[in-house]
C-alpha atoms as a PDB file:
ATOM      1  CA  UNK A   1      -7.233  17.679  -5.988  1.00  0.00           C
ATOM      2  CA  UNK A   2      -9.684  15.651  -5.096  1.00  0.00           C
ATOM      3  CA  UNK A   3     -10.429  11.350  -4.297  1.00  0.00           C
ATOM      4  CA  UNK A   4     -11.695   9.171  -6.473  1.00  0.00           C
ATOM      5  CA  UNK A   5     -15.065   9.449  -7.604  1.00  0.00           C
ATOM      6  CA  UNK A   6     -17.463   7.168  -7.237  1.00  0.00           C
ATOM      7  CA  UNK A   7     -17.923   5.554 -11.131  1.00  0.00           C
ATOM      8  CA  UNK A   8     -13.917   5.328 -10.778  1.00  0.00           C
ATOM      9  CA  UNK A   9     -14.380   3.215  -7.794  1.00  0.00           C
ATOM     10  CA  UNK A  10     -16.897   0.965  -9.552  1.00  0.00           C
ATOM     11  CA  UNK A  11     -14.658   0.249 -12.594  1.00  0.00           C
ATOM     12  CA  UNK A  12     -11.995  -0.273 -10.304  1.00  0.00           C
ATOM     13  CA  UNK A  13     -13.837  -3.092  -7.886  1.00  0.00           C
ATOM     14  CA  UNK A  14     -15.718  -4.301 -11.048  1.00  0.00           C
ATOM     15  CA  UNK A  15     -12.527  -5.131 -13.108  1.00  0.00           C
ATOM     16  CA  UNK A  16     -11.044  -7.035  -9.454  1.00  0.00           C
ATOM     17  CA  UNK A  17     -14.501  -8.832  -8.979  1.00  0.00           C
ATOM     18  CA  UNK A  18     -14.962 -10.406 -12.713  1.00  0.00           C
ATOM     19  CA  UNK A  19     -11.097 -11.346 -11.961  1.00  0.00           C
ATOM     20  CA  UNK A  20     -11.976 -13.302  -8.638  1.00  0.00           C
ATOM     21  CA  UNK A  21     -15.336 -14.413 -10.670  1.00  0.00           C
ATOM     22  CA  UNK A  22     -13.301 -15.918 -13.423  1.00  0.00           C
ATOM     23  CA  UNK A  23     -10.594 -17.746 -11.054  1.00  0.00           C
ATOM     24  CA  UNK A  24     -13.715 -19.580  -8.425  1.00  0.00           C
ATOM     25  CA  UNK A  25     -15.184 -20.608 -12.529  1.00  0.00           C
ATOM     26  CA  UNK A  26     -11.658 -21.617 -13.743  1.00  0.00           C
ATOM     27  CA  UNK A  27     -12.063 -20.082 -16.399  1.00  0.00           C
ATOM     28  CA  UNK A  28      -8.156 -17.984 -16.921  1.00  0.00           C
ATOM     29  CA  UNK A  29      -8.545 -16.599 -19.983  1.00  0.00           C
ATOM     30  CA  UNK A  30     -11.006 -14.303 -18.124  1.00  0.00           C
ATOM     31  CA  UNK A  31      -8.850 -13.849 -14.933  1.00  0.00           C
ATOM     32  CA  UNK A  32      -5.543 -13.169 -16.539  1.00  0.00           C
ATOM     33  CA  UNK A  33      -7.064 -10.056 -18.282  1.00  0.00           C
ATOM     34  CA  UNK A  34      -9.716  -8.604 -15.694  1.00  0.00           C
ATOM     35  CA  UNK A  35      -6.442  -9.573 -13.421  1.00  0.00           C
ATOM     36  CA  UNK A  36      -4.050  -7.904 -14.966  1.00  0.00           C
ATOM     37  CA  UNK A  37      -6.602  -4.743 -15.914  1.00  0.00           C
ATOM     38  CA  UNK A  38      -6.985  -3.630 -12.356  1.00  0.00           C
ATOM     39  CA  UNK A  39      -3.906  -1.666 -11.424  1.00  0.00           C
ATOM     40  CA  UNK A  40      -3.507  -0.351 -14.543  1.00  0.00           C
ATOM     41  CA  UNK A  41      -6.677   1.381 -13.889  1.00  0.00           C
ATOM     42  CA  UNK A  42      -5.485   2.672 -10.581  1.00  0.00           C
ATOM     43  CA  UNK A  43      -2.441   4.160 -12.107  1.00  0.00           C
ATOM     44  CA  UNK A  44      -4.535   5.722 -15.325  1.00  0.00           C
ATOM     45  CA  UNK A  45      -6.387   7.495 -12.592  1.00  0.00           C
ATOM     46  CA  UNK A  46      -3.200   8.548 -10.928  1.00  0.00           C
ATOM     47  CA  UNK A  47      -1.339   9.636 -14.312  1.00  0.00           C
ATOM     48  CA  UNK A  48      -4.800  11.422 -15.109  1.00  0.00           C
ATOM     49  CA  UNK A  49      -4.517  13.290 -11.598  1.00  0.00           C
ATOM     50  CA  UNK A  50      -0.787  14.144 -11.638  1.00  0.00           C
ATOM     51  CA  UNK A  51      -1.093  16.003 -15.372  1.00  0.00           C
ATOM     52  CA  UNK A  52      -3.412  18.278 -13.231  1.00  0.00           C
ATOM     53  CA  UNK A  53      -1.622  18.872 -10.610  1.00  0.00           C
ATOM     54  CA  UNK A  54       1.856  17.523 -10.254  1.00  0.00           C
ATOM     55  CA  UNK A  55       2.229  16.553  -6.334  1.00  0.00           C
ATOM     56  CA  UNK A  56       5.511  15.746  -5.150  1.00  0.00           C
ATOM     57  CA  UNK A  57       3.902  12.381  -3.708  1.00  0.00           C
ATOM     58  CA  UNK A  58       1.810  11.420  -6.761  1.00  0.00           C
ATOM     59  CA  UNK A  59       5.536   9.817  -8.767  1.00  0.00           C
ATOM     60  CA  UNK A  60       5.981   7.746  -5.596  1.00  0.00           C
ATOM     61  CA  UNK A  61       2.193   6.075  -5.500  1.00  0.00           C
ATOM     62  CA  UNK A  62       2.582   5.366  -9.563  1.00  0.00           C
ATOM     63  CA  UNK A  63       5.718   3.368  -9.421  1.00  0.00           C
ATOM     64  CA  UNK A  64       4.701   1.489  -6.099  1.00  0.00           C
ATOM     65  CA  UNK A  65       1.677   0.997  -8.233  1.00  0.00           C
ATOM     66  CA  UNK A  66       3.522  -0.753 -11.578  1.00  0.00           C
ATOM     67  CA  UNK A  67       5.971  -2.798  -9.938  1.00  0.00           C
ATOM     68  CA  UNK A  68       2.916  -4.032  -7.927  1.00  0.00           C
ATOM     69  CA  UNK A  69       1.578  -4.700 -11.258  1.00  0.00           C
ATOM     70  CA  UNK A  70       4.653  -6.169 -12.457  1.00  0.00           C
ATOM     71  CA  UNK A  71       4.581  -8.820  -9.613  1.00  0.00           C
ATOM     72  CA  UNK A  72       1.242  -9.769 -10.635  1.00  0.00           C
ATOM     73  CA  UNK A  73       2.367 -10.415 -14.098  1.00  0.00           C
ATOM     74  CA  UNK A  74       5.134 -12.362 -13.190  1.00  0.00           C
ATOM     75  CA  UNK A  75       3.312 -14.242 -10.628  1.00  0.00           C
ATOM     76  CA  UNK A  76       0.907 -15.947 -13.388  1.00  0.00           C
ATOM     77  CA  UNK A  77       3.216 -18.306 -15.386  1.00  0.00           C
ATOM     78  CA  UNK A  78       2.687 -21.842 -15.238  1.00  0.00           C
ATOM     79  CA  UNK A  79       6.164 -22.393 -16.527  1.00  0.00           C
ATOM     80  CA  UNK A  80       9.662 -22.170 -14.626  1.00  0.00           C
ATOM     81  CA  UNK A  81       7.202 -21.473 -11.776  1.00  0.00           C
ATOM     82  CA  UNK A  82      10.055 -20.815  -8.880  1.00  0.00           C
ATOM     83  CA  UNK A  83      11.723 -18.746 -10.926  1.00  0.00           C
ATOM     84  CA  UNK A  84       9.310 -16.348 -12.023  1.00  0.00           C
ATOM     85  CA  UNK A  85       7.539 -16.199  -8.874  1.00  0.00           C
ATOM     86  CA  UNK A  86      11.424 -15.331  -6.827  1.00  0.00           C
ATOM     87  CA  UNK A  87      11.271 -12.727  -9.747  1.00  0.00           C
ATOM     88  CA  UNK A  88       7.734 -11.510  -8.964  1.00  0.00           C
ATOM     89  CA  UNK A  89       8.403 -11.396  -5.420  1.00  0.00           C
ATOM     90  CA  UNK A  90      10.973  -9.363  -5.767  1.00  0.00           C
ATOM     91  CA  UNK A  91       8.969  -6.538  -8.087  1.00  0.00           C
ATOM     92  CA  UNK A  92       6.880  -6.801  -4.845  1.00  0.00           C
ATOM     93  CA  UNK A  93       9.758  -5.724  -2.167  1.00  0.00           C
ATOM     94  CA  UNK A  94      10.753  -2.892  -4.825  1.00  0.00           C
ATOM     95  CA  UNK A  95       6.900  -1.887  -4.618  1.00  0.00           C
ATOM     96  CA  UNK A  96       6.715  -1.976  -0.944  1.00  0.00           C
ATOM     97  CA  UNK A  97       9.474  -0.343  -0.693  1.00  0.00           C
ATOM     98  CA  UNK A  98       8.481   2.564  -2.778  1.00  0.00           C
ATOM     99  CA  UNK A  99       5.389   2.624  -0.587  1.00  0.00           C
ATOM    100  CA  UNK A 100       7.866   3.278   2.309  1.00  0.00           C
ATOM    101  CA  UNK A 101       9.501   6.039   0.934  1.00  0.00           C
ATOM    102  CA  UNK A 102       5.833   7.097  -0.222  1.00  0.00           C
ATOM    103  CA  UNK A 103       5.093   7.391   3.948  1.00  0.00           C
ATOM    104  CA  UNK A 104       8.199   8.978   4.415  1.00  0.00           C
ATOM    105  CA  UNK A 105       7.538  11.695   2.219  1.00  0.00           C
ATOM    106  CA  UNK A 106       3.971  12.153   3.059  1.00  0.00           C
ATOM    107  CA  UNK A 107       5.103  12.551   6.723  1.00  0.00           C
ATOM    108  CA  UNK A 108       7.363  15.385   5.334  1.00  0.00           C
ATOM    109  CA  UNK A 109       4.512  16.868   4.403  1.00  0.00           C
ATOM    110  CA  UNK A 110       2.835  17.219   6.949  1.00  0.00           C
ATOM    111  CA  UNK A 111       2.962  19.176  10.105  1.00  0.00           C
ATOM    112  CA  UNK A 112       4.177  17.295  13.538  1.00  0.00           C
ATOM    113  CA  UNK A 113       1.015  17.764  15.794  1.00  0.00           C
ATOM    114  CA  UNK A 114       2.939  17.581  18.919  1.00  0.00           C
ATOM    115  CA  UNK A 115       6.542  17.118  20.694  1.00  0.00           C
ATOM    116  CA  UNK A 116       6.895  13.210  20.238  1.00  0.00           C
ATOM    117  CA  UNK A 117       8.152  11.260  22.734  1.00  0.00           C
ATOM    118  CA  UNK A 118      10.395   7.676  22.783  1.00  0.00           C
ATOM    119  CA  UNK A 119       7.647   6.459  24.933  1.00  0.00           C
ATOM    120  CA  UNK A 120       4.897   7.072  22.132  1.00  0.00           C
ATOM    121  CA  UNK A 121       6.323   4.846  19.940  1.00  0.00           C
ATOM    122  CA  UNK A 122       5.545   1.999  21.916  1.00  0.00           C
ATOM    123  CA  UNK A 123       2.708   0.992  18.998  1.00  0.00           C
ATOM    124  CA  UNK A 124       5.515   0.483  16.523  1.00  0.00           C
ATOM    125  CA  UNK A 125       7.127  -1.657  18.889  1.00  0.00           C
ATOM    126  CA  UNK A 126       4.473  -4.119  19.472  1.00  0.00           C
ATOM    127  CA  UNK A 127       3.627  -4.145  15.864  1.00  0.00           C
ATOM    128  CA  UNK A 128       7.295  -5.023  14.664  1.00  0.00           C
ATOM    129  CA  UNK A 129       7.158  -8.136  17.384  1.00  0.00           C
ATOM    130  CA  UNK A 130       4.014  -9.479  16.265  1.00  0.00           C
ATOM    131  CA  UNK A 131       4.258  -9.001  12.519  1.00  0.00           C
ATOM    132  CA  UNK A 132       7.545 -10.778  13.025  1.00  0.00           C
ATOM    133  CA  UNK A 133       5.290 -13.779  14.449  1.00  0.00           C
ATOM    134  CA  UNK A 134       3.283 -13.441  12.058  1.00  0.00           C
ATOM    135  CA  UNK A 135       6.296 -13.536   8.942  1.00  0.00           C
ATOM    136  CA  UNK A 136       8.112 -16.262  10.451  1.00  0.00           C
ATOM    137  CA  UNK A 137       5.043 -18.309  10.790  1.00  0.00           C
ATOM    138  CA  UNK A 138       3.639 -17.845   7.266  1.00  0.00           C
ATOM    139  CA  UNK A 139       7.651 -18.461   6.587  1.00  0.00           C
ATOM    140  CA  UNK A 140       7.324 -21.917   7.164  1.00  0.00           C
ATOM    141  CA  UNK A 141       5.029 -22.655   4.209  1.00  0.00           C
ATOM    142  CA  UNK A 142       7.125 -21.210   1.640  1.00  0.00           C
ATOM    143  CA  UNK A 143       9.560 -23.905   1.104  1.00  0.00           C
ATOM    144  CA  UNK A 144      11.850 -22.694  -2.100  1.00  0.00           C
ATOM    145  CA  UNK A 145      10.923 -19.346  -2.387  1.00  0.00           C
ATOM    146  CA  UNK A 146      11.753 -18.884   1.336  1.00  0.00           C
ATOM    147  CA  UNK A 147      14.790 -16.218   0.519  1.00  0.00           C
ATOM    148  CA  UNK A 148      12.975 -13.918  -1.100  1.00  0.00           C
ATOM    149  CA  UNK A 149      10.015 -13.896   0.745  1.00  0.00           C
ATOM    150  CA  UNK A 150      11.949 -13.339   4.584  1.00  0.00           C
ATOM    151  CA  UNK A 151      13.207 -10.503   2.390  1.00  0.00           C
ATOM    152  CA  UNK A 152       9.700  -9.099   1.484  1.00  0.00           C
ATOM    153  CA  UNK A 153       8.257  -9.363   4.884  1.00  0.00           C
ATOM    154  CA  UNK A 154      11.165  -7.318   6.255  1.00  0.00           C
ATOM    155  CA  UNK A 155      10.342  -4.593   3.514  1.00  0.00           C
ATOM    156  CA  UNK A 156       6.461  -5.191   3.949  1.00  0.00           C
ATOM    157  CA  UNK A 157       7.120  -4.792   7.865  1.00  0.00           C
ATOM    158  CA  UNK A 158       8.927  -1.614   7.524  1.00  0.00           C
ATOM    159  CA  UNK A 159       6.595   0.050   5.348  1.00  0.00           C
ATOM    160  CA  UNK A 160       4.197  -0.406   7.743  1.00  0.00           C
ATOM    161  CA  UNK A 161       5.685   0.757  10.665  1.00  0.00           C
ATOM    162  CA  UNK A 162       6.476   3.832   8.032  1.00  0.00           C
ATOM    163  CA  UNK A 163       2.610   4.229   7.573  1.00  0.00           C
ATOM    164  CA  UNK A 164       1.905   3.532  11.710  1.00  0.00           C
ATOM    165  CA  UNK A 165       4.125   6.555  12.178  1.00  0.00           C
ATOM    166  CA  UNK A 166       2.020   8.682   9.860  1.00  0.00           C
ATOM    167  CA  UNK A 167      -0.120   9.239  12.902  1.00  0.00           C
ATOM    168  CA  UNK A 168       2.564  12.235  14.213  1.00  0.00           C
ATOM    169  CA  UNK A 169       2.507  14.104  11.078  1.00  0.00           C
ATOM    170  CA  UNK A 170      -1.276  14.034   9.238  1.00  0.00           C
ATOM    171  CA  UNK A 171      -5.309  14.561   9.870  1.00  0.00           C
ATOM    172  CA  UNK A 172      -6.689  11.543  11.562  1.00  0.00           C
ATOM    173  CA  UNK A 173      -8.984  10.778   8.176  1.00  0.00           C
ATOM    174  CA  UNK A 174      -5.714  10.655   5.975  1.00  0.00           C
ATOM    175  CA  UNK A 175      -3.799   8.670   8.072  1.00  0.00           C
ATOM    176  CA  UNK A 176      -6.675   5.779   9.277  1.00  0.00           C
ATOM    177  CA  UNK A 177      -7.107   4.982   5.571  1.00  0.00           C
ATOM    178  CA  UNK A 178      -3.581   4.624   4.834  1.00  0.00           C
ATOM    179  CA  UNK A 179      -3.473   2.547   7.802  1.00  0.00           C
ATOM    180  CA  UNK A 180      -5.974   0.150   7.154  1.00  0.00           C
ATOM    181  CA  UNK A 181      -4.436   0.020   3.603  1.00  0.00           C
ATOM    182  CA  UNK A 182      -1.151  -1.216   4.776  1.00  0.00           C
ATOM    183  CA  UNK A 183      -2.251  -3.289   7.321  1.00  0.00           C
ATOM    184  CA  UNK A 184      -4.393  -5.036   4.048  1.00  0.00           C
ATOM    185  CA  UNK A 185      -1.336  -5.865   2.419  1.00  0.00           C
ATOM    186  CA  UNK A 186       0.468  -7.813   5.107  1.00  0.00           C
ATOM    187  CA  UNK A 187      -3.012  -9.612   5.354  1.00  0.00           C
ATOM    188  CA  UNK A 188      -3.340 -10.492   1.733  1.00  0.00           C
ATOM    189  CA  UNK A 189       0.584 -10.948   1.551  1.00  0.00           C
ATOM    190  CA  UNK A 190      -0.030 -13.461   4.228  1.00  0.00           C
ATOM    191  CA  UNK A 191      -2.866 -15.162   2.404  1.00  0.00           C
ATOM    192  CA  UNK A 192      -0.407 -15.532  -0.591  1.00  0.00           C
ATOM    193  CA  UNK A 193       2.798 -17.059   1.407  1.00  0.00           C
ATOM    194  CA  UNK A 194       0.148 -19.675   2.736  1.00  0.00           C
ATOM    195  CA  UNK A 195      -0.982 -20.707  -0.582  1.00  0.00           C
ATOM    196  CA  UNK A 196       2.173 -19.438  -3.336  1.00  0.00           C
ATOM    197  CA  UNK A 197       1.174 -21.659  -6.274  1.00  0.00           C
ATOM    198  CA  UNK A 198      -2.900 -20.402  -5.722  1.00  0.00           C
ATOM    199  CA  UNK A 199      -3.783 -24.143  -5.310  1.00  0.00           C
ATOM    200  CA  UNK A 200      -6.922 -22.757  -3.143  1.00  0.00           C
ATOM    201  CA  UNK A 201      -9.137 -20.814  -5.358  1.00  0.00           C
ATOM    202  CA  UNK A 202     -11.270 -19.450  -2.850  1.00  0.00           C
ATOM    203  CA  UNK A 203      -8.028 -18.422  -1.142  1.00  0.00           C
ATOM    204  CA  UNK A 204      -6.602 -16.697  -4.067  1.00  0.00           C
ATOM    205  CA  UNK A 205      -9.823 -15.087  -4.409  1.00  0.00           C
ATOM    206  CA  UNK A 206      -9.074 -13.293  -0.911  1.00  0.00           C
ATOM    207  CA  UNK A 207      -5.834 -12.446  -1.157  1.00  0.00           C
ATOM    208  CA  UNK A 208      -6.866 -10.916  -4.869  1.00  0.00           C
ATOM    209  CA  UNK A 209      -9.252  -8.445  -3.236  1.00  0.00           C
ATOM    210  CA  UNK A 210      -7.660  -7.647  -0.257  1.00  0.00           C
ATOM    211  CA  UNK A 211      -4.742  -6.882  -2.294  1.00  0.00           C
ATOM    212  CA  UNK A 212      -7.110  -4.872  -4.140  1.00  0.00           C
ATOM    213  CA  UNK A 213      -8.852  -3.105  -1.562  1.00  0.00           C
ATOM    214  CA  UNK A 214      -5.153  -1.975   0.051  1.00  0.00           C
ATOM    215  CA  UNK A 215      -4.177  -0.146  -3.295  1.00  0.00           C
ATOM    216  CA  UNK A 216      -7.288   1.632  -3.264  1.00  0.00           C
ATOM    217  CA  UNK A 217      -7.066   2.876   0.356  1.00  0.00           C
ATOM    218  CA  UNK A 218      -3.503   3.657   0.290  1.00  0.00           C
ATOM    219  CA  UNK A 219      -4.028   6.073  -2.686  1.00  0.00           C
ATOM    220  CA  UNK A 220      -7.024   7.427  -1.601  1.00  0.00           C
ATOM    221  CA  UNK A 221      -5.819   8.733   1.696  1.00  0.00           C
ATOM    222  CA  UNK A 222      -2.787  10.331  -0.038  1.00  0.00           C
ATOM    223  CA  UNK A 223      -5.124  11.824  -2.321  1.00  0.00           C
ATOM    224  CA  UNK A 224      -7.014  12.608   1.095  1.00  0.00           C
ATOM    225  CA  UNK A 225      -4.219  14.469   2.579  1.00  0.00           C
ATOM    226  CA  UNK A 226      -3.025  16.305  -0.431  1.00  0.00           C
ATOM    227  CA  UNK A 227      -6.794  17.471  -0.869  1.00  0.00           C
ATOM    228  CA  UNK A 228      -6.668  18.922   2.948  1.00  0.00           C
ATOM    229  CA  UNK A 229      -3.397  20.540   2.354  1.00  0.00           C
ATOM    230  CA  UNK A 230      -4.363  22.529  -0.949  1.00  0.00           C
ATOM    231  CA  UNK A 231      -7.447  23.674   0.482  1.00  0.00           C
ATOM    232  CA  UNK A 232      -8.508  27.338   0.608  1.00  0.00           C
ATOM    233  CA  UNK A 233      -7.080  28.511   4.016  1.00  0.00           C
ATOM    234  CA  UNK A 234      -4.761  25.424   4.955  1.00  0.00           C
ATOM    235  CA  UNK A 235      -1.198  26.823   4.419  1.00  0.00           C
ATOM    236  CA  UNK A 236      -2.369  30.001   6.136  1.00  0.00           C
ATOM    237  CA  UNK A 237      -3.133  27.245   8.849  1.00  0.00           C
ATOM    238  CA  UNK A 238      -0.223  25.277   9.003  1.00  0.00           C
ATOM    239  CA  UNK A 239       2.009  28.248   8.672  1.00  0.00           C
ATOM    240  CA  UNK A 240       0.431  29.272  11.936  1.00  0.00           C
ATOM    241  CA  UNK A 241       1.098  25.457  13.586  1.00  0.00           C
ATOM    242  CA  UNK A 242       4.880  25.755  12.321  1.00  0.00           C
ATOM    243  CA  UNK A 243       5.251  29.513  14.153  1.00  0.00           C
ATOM    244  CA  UNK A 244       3.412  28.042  17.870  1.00  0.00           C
ATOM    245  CA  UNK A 245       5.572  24.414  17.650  1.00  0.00           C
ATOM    246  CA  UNK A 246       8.733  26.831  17.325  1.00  0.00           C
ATOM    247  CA  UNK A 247       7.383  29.399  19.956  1.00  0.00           C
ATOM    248  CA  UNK A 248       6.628  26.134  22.329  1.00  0.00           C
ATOM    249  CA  UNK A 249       9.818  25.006  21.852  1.00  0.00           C
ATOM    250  CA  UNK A 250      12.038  27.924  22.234  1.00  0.00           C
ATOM    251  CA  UNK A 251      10.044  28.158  25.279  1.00  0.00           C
ATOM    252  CA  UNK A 252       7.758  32.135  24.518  1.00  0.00           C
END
């Protein structure tokens, strides 16, 4: 299977940019639909993909994908504001959340590289304490919708400890692109809890293609690593990492 090509990746970033070109001109007939056309792009490409080859991780990245797009939807009303932004934010936690389970999975499938120890997961301990700075800082600005959004950051922060962890189980390629994907959506989700009712154009503009550019990467390193492991040769390879790990642990 392979990424995404490169006139995919234009249509993609195109549809995002006329978006954040229509918001700085105030002009939201134009946003709302270049908006609200850029994930469903993303998953097209991903429904397109998984009719050719139906990857056990491809299910997980689509429905992360709509109830992403789902939140943006509900995140656009003028009316009952509170209430359909509470709702939106929750379509996000159900999103990240299905992002987790996406690492989870994808760490499944791969092959542990070495014998981890408790001390090597010092990185996910440092990241949990200063993403937690980080939440209950941006925390501060979101008055009403404070509730649901202490809920998302917990989500948000597990997912991407879930993606940090990645680092045991895939190639370094796969794994650097997921991670710079994840750590793009605490940014732009950070962005957002400053500024929740997008009273800062230039602001929403950010957070609109960060948010943009973390969908892309996360997908296209998963696409990345199931590319590596269907390659010509690569089970023959990995079935010779699984027999050394055993040998090396039942000590031959």
């Amino acid at each position: 299977m392979s990424t995404w090509n490169s006139r995919f990746t234009a249509i993609y970033f195109l549809s995002a940019l006329l978006a954040i070109t229509f918001l700085l001109n105030n002009l939201k007939v134009g946003f709302y639909i270049f908006n609200l056309c850029t994930l469903p792009i993303l998953m097209i490409g991903l429904i397109l993909k998984f009719k050719k080859n139906n990857h056990s991780l491809m299910p997980l990245m689509i429905v992360a994908i709509f109830f992403s797009f789902l939140g943006d939807i509900l995140m656009l009303p003028d009316i009952e504001i509170n209430l359909f932004k509470t709702i939106g934010i929750c379509t996000f936690i159900v999103a990240q959340t299905f992002y987790g389970l996406l690492y989870i999975k994808s760490s499944k499938l791969g092959i542990r590289k070495a014998n981890t120890r408790l001390t090597q997961f010092w990185p996910e301990c440092l990241t949990i304490i200063i993403l937690g700075i980080n939440a209950w800082v941006i925390l501060s600005y979101t008055n009403d919708l404070f509730i649901p959004s202490l809920f998302y950051s917990v989500i948000g922060i597990g997912a991407f400890v879930l993606a940090l962890s990645r680092r045991f189980f895939v190639r370094c390629n796969s794994f650097y692109i997921v991670f710079i994907g994840a750590l793009l959506f605490i940014f732009s989700a950070s962005i957002t809890g400053l500024d929740f009712y997008s009273k800062n154009p230039l602001r929403h503009g950010a957070s609109i293609l960060i948010y943009t550019f973390a969908h892309y990467l996360v997908s296209y390193g998963i696409l990345l690593q199931i590319q590596i492991q269907e390659a010509p040769g690569d089970h023959v390879q990995s079935h010779v990492q699984k027999k050394s790990l055993i040998k090396n642990r039942n000590g031959f």
